[in-house]
Protein backbone atom coordinates (compact mmCIF):
# COMPACT_ATOMS: atom_id res chain seq x y z
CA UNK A 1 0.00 0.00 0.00
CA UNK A 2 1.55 3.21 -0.90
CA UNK A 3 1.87 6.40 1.59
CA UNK A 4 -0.29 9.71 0.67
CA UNK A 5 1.44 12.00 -1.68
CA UNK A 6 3.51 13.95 -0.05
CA UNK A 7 6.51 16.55 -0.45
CA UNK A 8 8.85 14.31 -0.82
CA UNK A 9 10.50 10.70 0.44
CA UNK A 10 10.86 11.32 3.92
CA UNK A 11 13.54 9.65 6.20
CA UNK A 12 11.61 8.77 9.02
CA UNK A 13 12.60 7.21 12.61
CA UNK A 14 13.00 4.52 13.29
CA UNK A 15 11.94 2.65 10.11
CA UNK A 16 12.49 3.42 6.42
CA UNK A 17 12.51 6.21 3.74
CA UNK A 18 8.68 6.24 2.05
CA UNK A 19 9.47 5.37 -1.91
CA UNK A 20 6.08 4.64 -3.40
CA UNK A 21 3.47 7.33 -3.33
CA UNK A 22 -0.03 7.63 -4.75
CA UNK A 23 -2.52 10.51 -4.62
CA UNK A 24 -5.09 6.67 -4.58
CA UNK A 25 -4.21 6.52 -1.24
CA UNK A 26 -7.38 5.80 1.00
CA UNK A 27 -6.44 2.49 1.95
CA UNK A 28 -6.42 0.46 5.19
CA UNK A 29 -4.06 -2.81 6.18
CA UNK A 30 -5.44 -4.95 9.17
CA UNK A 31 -3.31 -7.28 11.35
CA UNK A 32 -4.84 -9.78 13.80
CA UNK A 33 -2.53 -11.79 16.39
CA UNK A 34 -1.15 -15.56 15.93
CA UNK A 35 -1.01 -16.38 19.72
CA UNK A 36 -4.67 -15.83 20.11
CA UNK A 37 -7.08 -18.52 20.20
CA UNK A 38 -8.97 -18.38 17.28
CA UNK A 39 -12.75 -17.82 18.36
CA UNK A 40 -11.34 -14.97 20.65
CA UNK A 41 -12.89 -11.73 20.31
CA UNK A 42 -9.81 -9.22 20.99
CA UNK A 43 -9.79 -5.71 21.38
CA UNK A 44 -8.87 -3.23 18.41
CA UNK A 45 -6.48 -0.55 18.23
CA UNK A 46 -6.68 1.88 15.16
CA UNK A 47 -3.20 3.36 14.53
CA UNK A 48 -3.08 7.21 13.03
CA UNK A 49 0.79 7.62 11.78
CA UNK A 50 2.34 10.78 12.40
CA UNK A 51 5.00 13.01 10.42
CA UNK A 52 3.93 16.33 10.83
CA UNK A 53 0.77 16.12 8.63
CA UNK A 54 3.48 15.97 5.52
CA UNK A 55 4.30 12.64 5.39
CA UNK A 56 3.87 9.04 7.14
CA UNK A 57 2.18 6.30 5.68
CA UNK A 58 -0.17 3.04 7.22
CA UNK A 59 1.70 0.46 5.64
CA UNK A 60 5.03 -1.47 6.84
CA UNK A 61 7.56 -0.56 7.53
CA UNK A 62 6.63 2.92 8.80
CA UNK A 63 3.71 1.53 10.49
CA UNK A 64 4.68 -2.09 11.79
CA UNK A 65 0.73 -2.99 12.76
CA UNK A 66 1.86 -6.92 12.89
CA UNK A 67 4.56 -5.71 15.87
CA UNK A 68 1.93 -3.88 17.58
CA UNK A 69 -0.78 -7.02 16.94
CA UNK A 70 2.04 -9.13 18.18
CA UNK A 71 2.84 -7.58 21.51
CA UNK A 72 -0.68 -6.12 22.40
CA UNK A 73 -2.69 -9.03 21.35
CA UNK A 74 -5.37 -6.61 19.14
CA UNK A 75 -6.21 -6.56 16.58
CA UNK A 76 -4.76 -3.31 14.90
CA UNK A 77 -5.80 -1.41 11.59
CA UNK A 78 -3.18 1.27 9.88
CA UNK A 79 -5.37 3.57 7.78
CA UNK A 80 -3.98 6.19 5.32
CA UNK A 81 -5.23 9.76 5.05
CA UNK A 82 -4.38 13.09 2.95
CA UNK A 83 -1.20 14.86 3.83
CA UNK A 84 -0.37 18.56 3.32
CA UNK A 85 -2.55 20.73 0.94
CA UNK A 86 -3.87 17.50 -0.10
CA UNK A 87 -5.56 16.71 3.41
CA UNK A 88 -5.76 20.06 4.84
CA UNK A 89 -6.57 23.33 2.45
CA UNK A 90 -9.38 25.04 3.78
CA UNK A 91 -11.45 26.18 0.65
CA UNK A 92 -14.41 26.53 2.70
CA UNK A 93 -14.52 30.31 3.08
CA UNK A 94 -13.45 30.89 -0.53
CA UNK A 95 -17.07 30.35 -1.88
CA UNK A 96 -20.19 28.21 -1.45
CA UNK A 97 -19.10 25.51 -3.34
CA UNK A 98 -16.15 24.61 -1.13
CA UNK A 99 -18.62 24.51 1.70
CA UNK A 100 -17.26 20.57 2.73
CA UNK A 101 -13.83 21.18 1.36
CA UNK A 102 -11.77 21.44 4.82
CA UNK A 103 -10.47 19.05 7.15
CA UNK A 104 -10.29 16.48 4.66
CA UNK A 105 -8.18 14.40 6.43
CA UNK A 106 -9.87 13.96 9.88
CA UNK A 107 -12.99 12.92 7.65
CA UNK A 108 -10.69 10.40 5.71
CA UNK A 109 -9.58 9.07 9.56
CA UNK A 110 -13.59 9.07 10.82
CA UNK A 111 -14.37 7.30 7.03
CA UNK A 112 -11.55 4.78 8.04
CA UNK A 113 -13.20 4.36 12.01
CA UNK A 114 -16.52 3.47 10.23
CA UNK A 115 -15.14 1.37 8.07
CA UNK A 116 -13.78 -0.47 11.13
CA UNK A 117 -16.54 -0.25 13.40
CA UNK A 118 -18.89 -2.47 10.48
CA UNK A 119 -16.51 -4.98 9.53
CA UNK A 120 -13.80 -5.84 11.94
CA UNK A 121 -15.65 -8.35 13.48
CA UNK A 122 -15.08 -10.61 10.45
CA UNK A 123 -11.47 -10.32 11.70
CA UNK A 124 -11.90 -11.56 15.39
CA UNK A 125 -12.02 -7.57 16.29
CA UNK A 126 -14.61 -6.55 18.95
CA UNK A 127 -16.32 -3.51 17.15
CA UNK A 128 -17.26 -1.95 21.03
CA UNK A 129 -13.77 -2.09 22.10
CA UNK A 130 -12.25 0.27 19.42
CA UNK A 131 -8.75 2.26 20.85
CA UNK A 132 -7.73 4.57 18.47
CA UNK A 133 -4.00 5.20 19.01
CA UNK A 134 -1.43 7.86 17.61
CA UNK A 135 1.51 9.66 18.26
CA UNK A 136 2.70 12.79 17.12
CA UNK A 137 0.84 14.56 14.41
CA UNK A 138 -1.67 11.46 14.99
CA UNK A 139 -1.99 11.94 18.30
CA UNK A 140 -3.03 15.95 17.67
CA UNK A 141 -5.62 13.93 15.14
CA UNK A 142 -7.08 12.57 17.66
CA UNK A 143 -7.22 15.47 19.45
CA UNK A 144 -8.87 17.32 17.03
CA UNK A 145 -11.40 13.45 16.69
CA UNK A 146 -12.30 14.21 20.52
CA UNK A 147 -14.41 17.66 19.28
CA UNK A 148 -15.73 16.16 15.75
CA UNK A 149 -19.46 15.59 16.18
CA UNK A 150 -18.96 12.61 13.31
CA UNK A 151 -16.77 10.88 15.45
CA UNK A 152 -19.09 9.88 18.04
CA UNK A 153 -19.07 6.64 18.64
CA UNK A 154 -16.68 5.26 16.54
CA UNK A 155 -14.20 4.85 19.09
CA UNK A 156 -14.11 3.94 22.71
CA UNK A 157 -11.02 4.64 23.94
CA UNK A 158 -7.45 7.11 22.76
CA UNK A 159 -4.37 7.40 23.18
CA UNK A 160 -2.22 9.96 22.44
CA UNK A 161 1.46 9.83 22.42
CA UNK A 162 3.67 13.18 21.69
CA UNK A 163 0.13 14.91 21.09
CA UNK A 164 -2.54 16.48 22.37
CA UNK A 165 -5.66 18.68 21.41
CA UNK A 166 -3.54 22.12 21.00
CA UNK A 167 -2.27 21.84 17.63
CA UNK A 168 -5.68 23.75 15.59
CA UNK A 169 -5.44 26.76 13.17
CA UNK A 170 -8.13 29.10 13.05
CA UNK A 171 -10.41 29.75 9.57
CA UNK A 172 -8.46 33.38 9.42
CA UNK A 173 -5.14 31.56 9.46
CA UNK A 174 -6.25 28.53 7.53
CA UNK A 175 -7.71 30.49 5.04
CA UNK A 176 -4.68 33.04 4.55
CA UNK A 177 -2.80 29.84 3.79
CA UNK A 178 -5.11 28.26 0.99
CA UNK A 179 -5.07 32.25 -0.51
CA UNK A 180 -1.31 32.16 -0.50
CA UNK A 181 -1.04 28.25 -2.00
CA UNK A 182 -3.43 29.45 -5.18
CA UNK A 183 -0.79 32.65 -5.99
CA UNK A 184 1.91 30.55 -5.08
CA UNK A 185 0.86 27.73 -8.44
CA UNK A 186 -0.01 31.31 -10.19
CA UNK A 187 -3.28 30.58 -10.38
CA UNK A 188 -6.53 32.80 -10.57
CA UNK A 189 -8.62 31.53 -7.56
CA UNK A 190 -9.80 28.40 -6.23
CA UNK A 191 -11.30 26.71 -9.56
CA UNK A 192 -8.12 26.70 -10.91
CA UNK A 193 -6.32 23.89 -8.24
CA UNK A 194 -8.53 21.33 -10.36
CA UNK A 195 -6.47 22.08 -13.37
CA UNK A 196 -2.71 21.63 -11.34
CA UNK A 197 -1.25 18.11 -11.39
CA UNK A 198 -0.70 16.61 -8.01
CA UNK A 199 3.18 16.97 -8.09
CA UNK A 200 2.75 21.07 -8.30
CA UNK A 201 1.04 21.39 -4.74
CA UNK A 202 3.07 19.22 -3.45
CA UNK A 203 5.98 21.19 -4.71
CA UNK A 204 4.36 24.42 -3.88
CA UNK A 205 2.66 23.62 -0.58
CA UNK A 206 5.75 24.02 1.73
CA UNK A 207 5.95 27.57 0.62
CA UNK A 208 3.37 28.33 2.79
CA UNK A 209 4.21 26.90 5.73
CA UNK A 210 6.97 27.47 8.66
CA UNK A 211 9.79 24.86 8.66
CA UNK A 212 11.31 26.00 12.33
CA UNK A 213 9.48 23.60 15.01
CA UNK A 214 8.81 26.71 17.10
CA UNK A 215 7.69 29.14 14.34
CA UNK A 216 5.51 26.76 13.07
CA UNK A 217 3.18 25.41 16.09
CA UNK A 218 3.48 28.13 18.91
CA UNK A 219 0.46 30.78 18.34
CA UNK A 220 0.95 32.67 15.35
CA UNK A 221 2.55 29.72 13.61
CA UNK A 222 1.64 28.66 9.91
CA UNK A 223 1.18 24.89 9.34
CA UNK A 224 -0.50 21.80 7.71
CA UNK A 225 -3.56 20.78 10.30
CA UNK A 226 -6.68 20.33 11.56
CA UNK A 227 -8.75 24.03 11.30
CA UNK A 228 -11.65 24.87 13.44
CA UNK A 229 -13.48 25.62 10.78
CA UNK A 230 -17.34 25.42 12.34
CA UNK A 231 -18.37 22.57 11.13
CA UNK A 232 -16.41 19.11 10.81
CA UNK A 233 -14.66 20.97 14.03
CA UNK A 234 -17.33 23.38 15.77
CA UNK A 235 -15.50 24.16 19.09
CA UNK A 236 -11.93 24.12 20.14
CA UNK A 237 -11.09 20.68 21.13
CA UNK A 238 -9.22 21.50 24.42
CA UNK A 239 -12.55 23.35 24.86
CA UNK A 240 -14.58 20.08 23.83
CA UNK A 241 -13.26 18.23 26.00
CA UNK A 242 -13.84 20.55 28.86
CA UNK A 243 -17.18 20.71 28.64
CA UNK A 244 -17.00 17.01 28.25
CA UNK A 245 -17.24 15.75 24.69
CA UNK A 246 -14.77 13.12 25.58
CA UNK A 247 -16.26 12.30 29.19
CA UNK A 248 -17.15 9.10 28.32
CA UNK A 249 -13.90 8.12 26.75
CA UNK A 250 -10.82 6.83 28.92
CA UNK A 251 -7.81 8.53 27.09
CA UNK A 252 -4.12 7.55 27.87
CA UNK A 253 -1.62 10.84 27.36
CA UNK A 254 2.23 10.56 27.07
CA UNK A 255 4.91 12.64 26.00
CA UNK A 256 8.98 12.31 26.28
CA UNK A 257 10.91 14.31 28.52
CA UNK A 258 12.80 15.41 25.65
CA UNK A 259 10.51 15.80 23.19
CA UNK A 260 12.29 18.34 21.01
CA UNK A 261 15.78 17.25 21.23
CA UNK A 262 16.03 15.79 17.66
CA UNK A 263 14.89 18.76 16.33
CA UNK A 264 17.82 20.43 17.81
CA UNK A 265 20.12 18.07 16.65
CA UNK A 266 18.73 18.01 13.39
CA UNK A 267 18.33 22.35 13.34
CA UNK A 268 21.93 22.39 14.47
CA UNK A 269 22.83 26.23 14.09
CA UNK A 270 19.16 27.15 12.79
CA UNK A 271 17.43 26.13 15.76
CA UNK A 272 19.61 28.19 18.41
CA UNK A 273 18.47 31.73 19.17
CA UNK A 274 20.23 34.73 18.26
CA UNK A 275 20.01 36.04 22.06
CA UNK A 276 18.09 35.77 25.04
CA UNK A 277 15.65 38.57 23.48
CA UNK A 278 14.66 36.37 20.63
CA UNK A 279 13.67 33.39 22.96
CA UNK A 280 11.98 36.28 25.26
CA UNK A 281 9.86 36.96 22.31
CA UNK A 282 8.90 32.92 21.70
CA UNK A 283 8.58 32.33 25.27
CA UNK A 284 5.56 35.68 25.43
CA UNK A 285 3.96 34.08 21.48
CA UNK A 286 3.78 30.62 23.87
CA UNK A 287 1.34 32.73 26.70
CA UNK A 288 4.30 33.35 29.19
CA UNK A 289 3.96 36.64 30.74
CA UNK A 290 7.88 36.42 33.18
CA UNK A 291 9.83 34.93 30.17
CA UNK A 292 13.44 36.38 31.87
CA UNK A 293 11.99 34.71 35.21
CA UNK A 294 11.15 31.16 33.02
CA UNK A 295 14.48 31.66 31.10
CA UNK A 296 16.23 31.72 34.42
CA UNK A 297 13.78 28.80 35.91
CA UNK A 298 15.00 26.46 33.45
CA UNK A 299 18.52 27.13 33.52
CA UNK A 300 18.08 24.43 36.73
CA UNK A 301 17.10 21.62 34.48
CA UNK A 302 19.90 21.55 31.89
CA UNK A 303 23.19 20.93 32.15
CA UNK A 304 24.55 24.09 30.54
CA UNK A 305 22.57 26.78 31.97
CA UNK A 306 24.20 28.90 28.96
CA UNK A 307 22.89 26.83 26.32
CA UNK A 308 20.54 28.96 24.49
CA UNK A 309 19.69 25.97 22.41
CA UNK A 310 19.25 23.58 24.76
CA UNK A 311 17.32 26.23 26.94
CA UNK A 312 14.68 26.55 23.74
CA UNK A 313 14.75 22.85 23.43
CA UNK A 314 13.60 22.36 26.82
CA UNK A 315 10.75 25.37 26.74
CA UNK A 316 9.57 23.98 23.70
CA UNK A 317 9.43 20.84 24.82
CA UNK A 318 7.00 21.75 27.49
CA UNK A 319 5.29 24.38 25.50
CA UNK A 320 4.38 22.29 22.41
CA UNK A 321 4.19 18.88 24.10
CA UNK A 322 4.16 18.27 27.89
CA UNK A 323 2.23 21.04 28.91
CA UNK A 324 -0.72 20.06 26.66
CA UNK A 325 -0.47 16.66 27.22
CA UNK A 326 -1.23 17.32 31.29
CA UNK A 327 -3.24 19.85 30.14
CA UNK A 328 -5.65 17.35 28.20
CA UNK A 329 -5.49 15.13 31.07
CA UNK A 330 -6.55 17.97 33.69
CA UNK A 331 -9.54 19.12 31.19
CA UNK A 332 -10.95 15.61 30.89
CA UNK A 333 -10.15 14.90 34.39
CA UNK A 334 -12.19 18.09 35.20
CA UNK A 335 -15.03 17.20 33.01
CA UNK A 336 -15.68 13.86 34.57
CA UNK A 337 -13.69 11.67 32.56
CA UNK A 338 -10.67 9.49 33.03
CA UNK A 339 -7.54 10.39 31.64
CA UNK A 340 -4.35 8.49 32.28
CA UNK A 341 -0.52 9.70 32.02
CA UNK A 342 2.48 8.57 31.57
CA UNK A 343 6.18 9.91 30.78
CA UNK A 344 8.56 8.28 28.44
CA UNK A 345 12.39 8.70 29.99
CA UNK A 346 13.85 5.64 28.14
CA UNK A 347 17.20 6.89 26.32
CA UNK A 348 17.12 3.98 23.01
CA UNK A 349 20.08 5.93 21.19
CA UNK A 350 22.24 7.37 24.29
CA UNK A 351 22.08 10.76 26.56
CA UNK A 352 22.69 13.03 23.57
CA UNK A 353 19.62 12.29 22.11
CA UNK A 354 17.89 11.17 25.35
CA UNK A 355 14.27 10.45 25.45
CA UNK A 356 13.24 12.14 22.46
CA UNK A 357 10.57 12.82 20.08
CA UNK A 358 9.50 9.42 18.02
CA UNK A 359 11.75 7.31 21.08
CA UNK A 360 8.42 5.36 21.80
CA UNK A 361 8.33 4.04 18.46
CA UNK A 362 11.05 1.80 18.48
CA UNK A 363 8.82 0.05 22.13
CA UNK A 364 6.06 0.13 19.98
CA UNK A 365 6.84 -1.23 16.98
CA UNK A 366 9.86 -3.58 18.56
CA UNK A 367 12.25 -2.01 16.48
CA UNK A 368 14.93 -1.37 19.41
CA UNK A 369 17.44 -3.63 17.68
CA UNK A 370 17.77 -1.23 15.03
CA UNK A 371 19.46 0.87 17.30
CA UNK A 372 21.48 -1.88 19.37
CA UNK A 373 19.09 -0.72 22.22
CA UNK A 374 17.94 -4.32 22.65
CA UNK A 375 18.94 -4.58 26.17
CA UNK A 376 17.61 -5.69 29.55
CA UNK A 377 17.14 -2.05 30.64
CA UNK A 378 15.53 -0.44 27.19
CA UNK A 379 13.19 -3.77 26.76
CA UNK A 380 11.67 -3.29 29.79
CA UNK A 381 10.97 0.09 29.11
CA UNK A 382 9.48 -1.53 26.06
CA UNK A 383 7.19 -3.84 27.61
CA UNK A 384 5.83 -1.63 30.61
CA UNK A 385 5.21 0.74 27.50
CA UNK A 386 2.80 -1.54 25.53
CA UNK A 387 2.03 -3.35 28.61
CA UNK A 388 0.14 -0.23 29.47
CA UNK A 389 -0.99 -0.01 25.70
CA UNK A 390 -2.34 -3.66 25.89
CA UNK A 391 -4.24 -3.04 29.07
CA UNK A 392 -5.83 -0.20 28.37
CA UNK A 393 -6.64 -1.13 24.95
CA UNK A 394 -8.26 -4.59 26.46
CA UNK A 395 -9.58 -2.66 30.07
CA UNK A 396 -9.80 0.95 29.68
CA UNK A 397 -6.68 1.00 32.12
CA UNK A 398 -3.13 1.05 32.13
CA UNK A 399 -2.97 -0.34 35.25
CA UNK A 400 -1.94 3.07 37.53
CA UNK A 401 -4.13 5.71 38.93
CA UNK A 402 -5.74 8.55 36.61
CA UNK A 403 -4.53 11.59 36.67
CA UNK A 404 -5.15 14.27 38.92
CA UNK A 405 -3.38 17.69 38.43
CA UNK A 406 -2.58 18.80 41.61
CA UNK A 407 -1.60 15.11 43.12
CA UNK A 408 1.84 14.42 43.69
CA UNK A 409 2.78 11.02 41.47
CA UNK A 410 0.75 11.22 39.29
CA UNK A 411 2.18 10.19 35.92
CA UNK A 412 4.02 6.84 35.57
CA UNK A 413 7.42 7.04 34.82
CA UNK A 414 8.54 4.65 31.66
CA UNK A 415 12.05 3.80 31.45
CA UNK A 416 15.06 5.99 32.77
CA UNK A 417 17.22 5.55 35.83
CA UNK A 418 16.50 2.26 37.73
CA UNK A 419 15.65 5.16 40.62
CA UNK A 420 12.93 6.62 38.31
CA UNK A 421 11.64 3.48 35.95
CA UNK A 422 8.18 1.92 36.84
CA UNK A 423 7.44 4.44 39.78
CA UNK A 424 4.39 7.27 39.71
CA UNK A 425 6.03 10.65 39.29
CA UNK A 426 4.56 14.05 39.27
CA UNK A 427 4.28 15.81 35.66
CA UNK A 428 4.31 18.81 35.21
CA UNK A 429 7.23 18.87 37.58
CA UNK A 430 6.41 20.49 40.91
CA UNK A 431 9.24 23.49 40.19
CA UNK A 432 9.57 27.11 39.57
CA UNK A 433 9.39 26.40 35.66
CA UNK A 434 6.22 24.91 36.00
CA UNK A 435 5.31 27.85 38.23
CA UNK A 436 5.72 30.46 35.57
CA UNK A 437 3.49 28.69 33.12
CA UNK A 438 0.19 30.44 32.68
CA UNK A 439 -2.48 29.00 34.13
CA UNK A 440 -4.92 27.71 31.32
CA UNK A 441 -8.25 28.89 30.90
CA UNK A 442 -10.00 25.87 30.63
């Protein structure tokens, strides 16, 4: 099955480089376990790929599903969906008769959900025990699945990994973008993208988009994603959930400690800030009111406090990733709901990179040998991760407490130090970095 079109083949973590490509995309792969008995009804777990809403693809061996059938005992389903312009151009406010044409993908992903809701019982699935499971950009998918009134009911259960419900673009923004695409391919308006081949949008749509992890997702920022556009999405989703559109769903939320780290790596020189100003100026776009006092505050949880890249590393860490995840949790938690937590701090590929962004996909998938991480100490952290997976998938819980903001311990920690692995820790951190976050309105 080939990935969604997108910009180009993208080296992805831990698996492969995508080579085959197809704008006929919209396809599904299901896996069902071997060690099962075969009149068992198991559980199902839908998995929603990540890559930044530019690229990723449902089919091996970016998205192992037989691995994750193997060591959870589901039944799992990788489904495809639009990437980029492709999945996300909002036409809708560019005339009457691009009234449905927004949010593509999330429908593809709910089209997918019903899909598996009517016939994955013909594959030993139980079609009332339906997790749907992502990380990354998936995981903000199913953030943004929490809000959609068309996804009611088709699943029973989420987890998001590296994601949350914060990552939405507003009609203004979304609509700015789709404006700047059409002059972009030199084009008159709107009717004129049916006349473009495939390969020019893809060629033109990263002109109109941020490449810089912090540019493009703190407030402000210009990327490929789900838009509340009134109608597939007609409220927020952090908002949603609040009010308790997701009461009745258990959802299991984990980040990494070091979420961003690879992006620093990878960034190198572009990533580091000019000064102290410019990362003033990031910290106030994230909400942050005392940015010299949070500068200073997280000087205590790096190693070189003079690091001005590792200092942005670790405040956007929080600020696009841990804070929403607890966030999320607190919201449902609020609203009645359960919501579980859980913080990855297993190292696969060594302290430099050390519990980073796309880390939990080598426990996921089993792919630790890739790495030479196949060792007592990272295979545990493997199996309590998709131990948790597998239980919650088959129970609703991952076999610790839900979270409660204000409780001390109460996130599980996954991996690390044989101090910190397997024990209930408190997330955010109970420190004067998480003192100078502002306090979030819902």
């Amino acid at each position: 099955m080939p990935g969604a079109s997108q910009e180009s083949s993208f080296p992805t973590f831990p698996t492969a480089e995508i080579r085959e490509t197809s704008e006929d995309c919209l396809y599904l792969n299901v896996w069902t376990p071997t060690t099962t008995a075969e009149d068992a009804v198991r559980p199902v777990i839908v998995w929603v790929y990540g890559g930044g809403y530019d690229a990723g693809s449902a089919a091996p061996p970016y998205s192992d599903g037989a691995a994750l059938a193997r060591q959870t005992g589901a039944v799992v389903v990788t489904a495809n969906y639009r990437l980029g312009a492709l999945g996300f151009l909002h036409l809708a406010d560019l005339g009457s008769q691009w009234a449905g044409s927004t949010n593509l993908a999330l429908q593809d992903k709910m089209t997918a959900l019903r899909w598996v809701r009517e016939n994955i019982a013909s594959f030993g699935g139980d079609p009332g025990n339906i997790t749907v499971a992502g990380q990354s950009a998936g995981a903000f998918s199913i953030g943004a699945l929490l809000a959609a009134p068309a996804a009611a009911g088709l699943f029973h259960k989420a987890i998001l990994q590296s994601g949350s419900t914060s990552r939405i673009f507003d009609r203004a923004t979304a609509t700015t973008m789709a404006e700047d695409l059409i002059t972009a391919l030199r084009l008159d308006d709107a009717e004129d993208l049916l006349t473009v081949t495939c390969q020019r949008i893809l060629d033109a749509q990263g002109t109109v988009v941020t490449g810089d992890i912090g540019r493009r997702n703190l407030p402000g920022g210009r990327s490929w994603g789900a838009v509340l556009d009134g109608g597939v999405l007609p409220v927020a989703p952090q908002q949603a959930v609040a009010d308790g559109a997701a009461a009745d769903i258990p959802l299991l939320v984990g980040a990494t400690r070091d979420e961003v780290r690879v992006f620093q790596m990878i960034g190198g020189d572009s990533f580091r800030p000019e000064g102290e100003t410019a990362l003033y100026t990031e910290m106030r776009r994230a909400g942050v009111t005392e940015p010299e006092k949070l500068l200073n505050a997280y000087r205590s949880r790096i190693a070189d406090p003079d690091d001005l890249s590792a200092l942005r590393g670790a405040f956007l860490t929080d600020a696009l990733y841990r804070i929403p995840a607890t966030r999320l949790a607190q919201a449902q938690a609020g609203a009645g709901g359960r919501a579980y937590h859980y913080l990855l701090l297993d190292e696969p590929c060594g302290p430099a990179m050390g519990a980073f962004h796309g880390a939990d996909l080598l426990h996921v998938f089993d792919k630790l040998s890739l790495v030479g991480a196949d060792t007592p100490e990272h295979l545990t952290a493997r199996d309590t991760l998709v131990g948790s997976w597998a239980a919650f998938a088959a129970t609703g819980s991952p076999g610790w407490p839900p979270y409660a903001a204000k409780a001390e311990g109460n996130s599980r920690a996954i991996g690390g130090s044989p101090a910190d692995a397997g024990r209930m820790i408190t997330e955010p951190p109970a420190d004067d970095v998480t003192a100078l976050w502002p306090t979030p309105s819902t």
